[in-house]
C-alpha atoms as a PDB file:
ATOM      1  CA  UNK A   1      -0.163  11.292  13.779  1.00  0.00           C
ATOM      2  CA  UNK A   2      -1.543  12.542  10.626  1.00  0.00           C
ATOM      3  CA  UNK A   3      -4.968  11.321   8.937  1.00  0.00           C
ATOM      4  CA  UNK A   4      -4.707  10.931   5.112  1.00  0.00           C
ATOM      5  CA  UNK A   5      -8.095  10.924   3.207  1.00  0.00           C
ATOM      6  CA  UNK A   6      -8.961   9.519   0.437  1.00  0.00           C
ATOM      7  CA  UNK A   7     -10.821  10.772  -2.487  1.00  0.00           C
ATOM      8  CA  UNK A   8     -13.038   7.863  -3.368  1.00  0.00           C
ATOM      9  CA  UNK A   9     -15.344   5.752  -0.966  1.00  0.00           C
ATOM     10  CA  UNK A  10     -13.423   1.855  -2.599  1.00  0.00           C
ATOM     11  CA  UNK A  11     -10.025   3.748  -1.102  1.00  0.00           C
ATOM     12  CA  UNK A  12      -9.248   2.929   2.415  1.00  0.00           C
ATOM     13  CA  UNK A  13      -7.722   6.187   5.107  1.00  0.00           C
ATOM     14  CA  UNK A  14      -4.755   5.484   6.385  1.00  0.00           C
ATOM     15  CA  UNK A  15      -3.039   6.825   9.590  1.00  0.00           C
ATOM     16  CA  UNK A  16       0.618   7.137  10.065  1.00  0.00           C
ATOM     17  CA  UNK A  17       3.173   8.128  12.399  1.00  0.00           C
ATOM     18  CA  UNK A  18       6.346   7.835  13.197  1.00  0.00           C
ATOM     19  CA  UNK A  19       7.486   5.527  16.129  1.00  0.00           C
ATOM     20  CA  UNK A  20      11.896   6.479  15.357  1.00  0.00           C
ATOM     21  CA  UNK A  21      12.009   9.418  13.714  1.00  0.00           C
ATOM     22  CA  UNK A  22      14.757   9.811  10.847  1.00  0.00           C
ATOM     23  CA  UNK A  23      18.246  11.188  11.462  1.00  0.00           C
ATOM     24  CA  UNK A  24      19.237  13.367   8.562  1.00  0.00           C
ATOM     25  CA  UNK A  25      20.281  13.096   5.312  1.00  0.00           C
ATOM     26  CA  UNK A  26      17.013  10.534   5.404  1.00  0.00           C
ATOM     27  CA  UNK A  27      18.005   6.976   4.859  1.00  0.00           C
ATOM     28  CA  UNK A  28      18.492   6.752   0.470  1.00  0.00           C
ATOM     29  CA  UNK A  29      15.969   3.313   0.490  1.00  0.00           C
ATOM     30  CA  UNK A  30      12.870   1.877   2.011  1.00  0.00           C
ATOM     31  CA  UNK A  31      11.753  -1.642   3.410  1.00  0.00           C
ATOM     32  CA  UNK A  32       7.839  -1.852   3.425  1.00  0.00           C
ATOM     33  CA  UNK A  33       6.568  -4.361   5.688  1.00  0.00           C
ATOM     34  CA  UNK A  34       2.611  -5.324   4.490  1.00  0.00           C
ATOM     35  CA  UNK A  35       1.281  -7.019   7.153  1.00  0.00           C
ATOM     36  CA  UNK A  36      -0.632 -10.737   5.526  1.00  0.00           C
ATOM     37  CA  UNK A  37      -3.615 -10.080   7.627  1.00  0.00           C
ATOM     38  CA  UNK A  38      -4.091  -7.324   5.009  1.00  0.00           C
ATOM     39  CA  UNK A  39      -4.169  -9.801   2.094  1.00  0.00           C
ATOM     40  CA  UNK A  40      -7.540 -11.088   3.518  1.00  0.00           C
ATOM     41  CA  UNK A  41      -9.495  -8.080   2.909  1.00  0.00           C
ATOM     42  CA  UNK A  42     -11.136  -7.898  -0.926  1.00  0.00           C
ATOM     43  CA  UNK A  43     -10.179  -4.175  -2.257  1.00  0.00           C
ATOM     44  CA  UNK A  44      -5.870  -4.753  -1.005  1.00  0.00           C
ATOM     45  CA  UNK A  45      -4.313  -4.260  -4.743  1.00  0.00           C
ATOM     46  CA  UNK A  46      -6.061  -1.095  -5.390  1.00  0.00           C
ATOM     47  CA  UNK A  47      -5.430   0.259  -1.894  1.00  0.00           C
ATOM     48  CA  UNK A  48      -1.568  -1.010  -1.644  1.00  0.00           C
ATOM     49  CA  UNK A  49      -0.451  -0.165  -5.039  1.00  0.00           C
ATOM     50  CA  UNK A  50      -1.768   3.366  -4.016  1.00  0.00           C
ATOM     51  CA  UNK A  51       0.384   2.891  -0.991  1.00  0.00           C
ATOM     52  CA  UNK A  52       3.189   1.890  -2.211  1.00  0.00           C
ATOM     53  CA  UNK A  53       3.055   4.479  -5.646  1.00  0.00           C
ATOM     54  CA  UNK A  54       2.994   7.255  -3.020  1.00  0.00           C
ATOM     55  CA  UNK A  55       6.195   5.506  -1.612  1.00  0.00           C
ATOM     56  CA  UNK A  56       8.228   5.243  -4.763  1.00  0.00           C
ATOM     57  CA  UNK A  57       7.313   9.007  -5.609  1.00  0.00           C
ATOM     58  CA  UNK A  58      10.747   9.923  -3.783  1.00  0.00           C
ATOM     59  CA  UNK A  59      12.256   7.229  -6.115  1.00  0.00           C
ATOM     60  CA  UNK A  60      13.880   5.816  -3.659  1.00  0.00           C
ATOM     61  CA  UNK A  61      14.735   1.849  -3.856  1.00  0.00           C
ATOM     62  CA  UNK A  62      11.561   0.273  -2.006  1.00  0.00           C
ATOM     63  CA  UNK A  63      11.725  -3.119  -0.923  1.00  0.00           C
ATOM     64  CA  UNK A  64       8.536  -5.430   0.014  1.00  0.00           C
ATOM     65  CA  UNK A  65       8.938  -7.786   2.500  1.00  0.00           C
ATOM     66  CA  UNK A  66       4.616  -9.961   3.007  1.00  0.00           C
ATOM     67  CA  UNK A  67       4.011 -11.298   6.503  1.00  0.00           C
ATOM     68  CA  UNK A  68       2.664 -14.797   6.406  1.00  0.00           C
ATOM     69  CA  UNK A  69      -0.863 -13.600   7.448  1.00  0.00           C
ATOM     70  CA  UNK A  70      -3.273 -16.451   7.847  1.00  0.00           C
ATOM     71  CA  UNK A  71      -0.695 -18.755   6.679  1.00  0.00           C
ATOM     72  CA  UNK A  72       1.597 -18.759   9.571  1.00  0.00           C
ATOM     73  CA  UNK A  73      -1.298 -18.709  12.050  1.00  0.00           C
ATOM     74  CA  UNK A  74      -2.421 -22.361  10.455  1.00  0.00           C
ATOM     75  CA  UNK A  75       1.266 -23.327  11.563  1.00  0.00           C
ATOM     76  CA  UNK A  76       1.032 -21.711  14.563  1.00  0.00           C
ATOM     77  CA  UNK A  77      -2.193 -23.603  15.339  1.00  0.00           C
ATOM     78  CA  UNK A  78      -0.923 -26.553  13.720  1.00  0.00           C
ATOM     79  CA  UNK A  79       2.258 -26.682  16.145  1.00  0.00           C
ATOM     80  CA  UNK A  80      -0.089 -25.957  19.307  1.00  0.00           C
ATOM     81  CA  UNK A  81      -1.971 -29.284  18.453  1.00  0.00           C
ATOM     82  CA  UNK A  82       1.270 -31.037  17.466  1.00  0.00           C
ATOM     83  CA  UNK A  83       4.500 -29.396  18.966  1.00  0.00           C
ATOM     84  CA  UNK A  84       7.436 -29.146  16.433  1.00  0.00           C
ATOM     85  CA  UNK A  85      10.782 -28.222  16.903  1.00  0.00           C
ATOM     86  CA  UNK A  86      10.787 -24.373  16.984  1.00  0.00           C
ATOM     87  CA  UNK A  87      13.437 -24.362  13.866  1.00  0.00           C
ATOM     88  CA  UNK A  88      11.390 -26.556  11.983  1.00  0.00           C
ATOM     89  CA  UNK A  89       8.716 -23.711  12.885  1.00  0.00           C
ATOM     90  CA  UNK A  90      10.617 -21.032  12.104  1.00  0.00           C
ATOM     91  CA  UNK A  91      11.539 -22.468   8.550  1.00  0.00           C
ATOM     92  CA  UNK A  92       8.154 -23.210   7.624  1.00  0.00           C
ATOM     93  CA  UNK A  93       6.858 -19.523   8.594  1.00  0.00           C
ATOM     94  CA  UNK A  94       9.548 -18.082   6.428  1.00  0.00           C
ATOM     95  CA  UNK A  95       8.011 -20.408   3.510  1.00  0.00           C
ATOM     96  CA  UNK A  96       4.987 -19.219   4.352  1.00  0.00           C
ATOM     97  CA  UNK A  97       6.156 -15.683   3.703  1.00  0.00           C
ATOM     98  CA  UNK A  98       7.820 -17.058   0.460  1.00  0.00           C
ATOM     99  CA  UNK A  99       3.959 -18.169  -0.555  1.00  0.00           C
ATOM    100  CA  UNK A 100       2.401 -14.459   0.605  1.00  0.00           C
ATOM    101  CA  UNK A 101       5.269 -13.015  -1.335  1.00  0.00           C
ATOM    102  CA  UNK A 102       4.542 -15.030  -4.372  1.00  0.00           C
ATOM    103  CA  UNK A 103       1.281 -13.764  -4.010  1.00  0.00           C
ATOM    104  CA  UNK A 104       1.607 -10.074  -3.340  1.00  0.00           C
ATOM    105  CA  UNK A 105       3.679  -9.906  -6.276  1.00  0.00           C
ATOM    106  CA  UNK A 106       1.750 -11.300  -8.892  1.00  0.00           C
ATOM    107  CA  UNK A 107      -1.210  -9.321  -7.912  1.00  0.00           C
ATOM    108  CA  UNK A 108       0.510  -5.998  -7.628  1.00  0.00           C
ATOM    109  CA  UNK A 109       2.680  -6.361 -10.817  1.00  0.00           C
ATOM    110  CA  UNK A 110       5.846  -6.360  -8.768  1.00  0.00           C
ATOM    111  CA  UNK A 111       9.080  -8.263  -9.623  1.00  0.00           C
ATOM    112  CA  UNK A 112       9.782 -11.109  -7.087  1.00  0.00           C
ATOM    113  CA  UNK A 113      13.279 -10.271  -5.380  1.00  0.00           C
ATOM    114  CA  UNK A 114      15.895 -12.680  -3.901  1.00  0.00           C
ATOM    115  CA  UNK A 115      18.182  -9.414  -3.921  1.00  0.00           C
ATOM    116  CA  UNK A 116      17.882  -6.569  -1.167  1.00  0.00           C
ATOM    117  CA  UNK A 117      19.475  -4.008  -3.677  1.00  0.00           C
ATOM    118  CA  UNK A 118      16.868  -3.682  -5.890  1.00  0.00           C
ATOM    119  CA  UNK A 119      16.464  -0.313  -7.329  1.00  0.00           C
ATOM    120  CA  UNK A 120      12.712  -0.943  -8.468  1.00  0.00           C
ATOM    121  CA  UNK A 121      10.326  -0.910  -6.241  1.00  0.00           C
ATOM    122  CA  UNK A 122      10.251  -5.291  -5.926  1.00  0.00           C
ATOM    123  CA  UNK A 123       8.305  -8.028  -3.255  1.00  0.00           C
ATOM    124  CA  UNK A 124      11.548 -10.056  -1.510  1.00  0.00           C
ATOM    125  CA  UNK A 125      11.221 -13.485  -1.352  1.00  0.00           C
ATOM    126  CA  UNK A 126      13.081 -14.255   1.579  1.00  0.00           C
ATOM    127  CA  UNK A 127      13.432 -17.930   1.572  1.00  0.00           C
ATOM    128  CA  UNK A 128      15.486 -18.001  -2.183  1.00  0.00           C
ATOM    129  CA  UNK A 129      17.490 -14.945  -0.436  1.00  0.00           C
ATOM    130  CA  UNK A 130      20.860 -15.317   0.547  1.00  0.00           C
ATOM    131  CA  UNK A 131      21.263 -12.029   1.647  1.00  0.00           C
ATOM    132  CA  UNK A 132      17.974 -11.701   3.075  1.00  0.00           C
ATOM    133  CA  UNK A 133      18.712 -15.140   5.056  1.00  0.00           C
ATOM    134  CA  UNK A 134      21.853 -13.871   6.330  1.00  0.00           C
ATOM    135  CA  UNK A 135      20.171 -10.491   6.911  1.00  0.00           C
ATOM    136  CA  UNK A 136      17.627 -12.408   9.948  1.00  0.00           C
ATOM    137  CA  UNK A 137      20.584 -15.170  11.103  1.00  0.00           C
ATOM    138  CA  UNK A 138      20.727 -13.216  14.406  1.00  0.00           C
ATOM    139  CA  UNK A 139      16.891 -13.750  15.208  1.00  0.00           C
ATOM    140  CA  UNK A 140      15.576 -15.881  17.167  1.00  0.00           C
ATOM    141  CA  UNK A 141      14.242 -18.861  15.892  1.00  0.00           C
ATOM    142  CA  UNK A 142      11.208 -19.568  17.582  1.00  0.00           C
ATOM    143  CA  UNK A 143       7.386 -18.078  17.646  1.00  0.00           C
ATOM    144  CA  UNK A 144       9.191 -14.581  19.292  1.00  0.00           C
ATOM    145  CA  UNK A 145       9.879 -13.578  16.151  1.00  0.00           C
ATOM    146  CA  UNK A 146       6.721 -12.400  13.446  1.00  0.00           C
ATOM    147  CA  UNK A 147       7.375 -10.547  10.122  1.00  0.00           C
ATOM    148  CA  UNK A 148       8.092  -7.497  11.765  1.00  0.00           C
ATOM    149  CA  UNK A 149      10.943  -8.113  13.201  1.00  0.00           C
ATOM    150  CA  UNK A 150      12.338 -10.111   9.688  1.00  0.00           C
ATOM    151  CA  UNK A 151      11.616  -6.977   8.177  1.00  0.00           C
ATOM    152  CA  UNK A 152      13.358  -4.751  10.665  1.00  0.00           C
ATOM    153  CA  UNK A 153      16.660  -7.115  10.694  1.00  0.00           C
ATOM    154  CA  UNK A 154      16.464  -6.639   6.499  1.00  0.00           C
ATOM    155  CA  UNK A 155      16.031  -3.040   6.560  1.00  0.00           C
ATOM    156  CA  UNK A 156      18.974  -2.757   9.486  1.00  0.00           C
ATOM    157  CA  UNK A 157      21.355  -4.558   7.376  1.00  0.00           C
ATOM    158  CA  UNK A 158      20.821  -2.303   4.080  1.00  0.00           C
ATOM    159  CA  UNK A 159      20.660   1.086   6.141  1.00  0.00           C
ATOM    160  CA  UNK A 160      16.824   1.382   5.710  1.00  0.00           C
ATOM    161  CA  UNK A 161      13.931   3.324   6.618  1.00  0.00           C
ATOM    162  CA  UNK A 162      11.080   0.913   7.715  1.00  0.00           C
ATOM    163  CA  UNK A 163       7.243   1.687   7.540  1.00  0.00           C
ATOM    164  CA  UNK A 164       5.287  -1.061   8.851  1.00  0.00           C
ATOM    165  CA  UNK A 165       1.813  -1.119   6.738  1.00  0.00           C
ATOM    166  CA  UNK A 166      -0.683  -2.495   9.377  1.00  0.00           C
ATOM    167  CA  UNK A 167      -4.313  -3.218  10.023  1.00  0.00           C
ATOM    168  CA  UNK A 168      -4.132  -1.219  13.366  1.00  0.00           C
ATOM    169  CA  UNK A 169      -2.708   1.718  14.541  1.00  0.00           C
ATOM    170  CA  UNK A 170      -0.242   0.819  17.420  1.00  0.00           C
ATOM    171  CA  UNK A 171      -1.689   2.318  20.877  1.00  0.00           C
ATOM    172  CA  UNK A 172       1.476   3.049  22.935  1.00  0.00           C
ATOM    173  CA  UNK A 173       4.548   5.437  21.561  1.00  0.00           C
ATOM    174  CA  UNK A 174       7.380   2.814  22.564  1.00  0.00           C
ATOM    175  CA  UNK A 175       8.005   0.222  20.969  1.00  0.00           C
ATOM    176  CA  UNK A 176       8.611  -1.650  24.437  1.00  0.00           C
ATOM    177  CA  UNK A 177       5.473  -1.275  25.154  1.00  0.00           C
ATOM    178  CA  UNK A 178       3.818  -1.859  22.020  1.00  0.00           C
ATOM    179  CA  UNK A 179       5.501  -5.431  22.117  1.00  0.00           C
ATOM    180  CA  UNK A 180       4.145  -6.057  25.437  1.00  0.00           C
ATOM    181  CA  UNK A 181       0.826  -5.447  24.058  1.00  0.00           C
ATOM    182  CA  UNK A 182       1.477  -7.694  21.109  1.00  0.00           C
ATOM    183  CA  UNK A 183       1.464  -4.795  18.250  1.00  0.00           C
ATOM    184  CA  UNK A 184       4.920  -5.952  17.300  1.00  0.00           C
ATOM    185  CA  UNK A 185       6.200  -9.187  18.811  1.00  0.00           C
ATOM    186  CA  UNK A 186       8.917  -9.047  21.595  1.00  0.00           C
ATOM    187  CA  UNK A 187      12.102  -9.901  19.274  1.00  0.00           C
ATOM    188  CA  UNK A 188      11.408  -6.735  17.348  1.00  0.00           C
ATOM    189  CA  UNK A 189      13.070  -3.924  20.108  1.00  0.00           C
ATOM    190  CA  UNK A 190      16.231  -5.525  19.151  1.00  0.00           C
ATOM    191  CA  UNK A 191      15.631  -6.446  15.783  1.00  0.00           C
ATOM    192  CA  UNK A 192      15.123  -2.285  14.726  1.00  0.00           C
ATOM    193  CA  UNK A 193      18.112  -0.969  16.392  1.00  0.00           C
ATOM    194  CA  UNK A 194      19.950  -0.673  13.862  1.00  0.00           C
ATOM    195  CA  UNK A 195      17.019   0.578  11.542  1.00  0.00           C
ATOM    196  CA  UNK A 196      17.741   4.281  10.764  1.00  0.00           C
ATOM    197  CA  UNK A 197      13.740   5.632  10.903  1.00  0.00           C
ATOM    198  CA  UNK A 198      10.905   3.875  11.740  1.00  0.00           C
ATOM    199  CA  UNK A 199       7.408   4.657  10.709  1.00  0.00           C
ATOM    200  CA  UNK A 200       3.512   3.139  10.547  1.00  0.00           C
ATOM    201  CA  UNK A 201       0.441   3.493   8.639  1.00  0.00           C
ATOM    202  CA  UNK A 202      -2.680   1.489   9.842  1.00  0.00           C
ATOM    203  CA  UNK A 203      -6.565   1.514   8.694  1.00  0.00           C
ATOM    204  CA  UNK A 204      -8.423   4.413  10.235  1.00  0.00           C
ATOM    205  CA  UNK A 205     -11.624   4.656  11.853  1.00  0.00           C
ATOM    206  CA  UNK A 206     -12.157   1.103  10.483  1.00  0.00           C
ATOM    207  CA  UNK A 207     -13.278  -2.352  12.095  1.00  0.00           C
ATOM    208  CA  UNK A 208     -12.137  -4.456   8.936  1.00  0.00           C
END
């Protein structure tokens, strides 16, 4: 794990480290997955257009893909008082994510994507993506599946790295066990197999 410091007291530290280290050649593009709990703190454009500059500076193609953040946990809270059908769940996260997308986009100054080929660094809105639909078609569809693992199955199916932007650093080294502890959710072992590195980079020394 390595700290990264900031020069400025409005920046936030990040750490980072790797959880599947890259084969070589590294992977030619990037899937960032910004966790939507993130989009609930005041200073997030400064601090993720930082984040994701540093990205682009191996101009690779980046991709965005916005958890639903508080969002989804309204539906999640919604469905505990009212049980749904899980798909109907399911469908209405992902248009949650389509809203958070919307969002993260126009803030940033990002193009909104329904393509995963973009060679600019773009926010996918997954819900008007046919390929990014077909990309997750494998997941489950129920509450066992968060934005992480939507993010892994769309970096799997365009051979790409994944960092997963968080607002904690995970606490175990497997991912096995970091789904048992709820870091990741439990669909997400499966979802990053075919994900060709896999890093993190979480708030440090924080309690934001």
């Amino acid at each position: 794990m390595s700290l990264t410091e900031s020069g400025s007291e409005s920046e936030w530290i990040w750490c980072e480290g790797w959880l599947q280290q890259p084969a070589e050649p590294r992977a030619q593009r990037s899937v960032i997955k910004l966790g939507g709990s993130l989009l609930t703190l005041p200073d997030w454009p400064a601090a993720i257009r930082r984040l994701i500059a540093k990205e682009h500076a191996s101009s690779r193609p980046l991709l965005v893909v916005v958890g639903g953040g508080p969002l989804v946990e309204g539906l999640r809270q919604l469905d505990a008082t009212s049980p749904q059908p899980a798909e109907r769940m399911h469908h209405l996260a992902i248009e949650a994510m389509s809203l958070t997308a919307q969002l993260a986009a126009a803030t940033l100054d990002l193009p909104l994507s329904t393509t995963l080929e973009s060679r600019q660094p773009a926010v996918l809105n997954l819900a008007r993506s046919p390929d990014g639909m077909a990309a997750i078609a494998a997941l489950p569809q129920s509450w066992s599946v968060t934005s992480d693992s939507i993010a892994a199955a769309v970096a799997g199916s365009t051979a790409a790295e994944l960092l997963l932007v968080k607002r904690a650093a995970p606490t175990a080294s497997s991912i096995s066990e970091l789904a048992s502890s709820g870091w990741v959710d439990r669909s997400f072992e499966a979802a990053c197999r075919q994900v060709p590195g896999l890093r993190w980079t979480a708030l440090a020394g924080s309690s934001r």
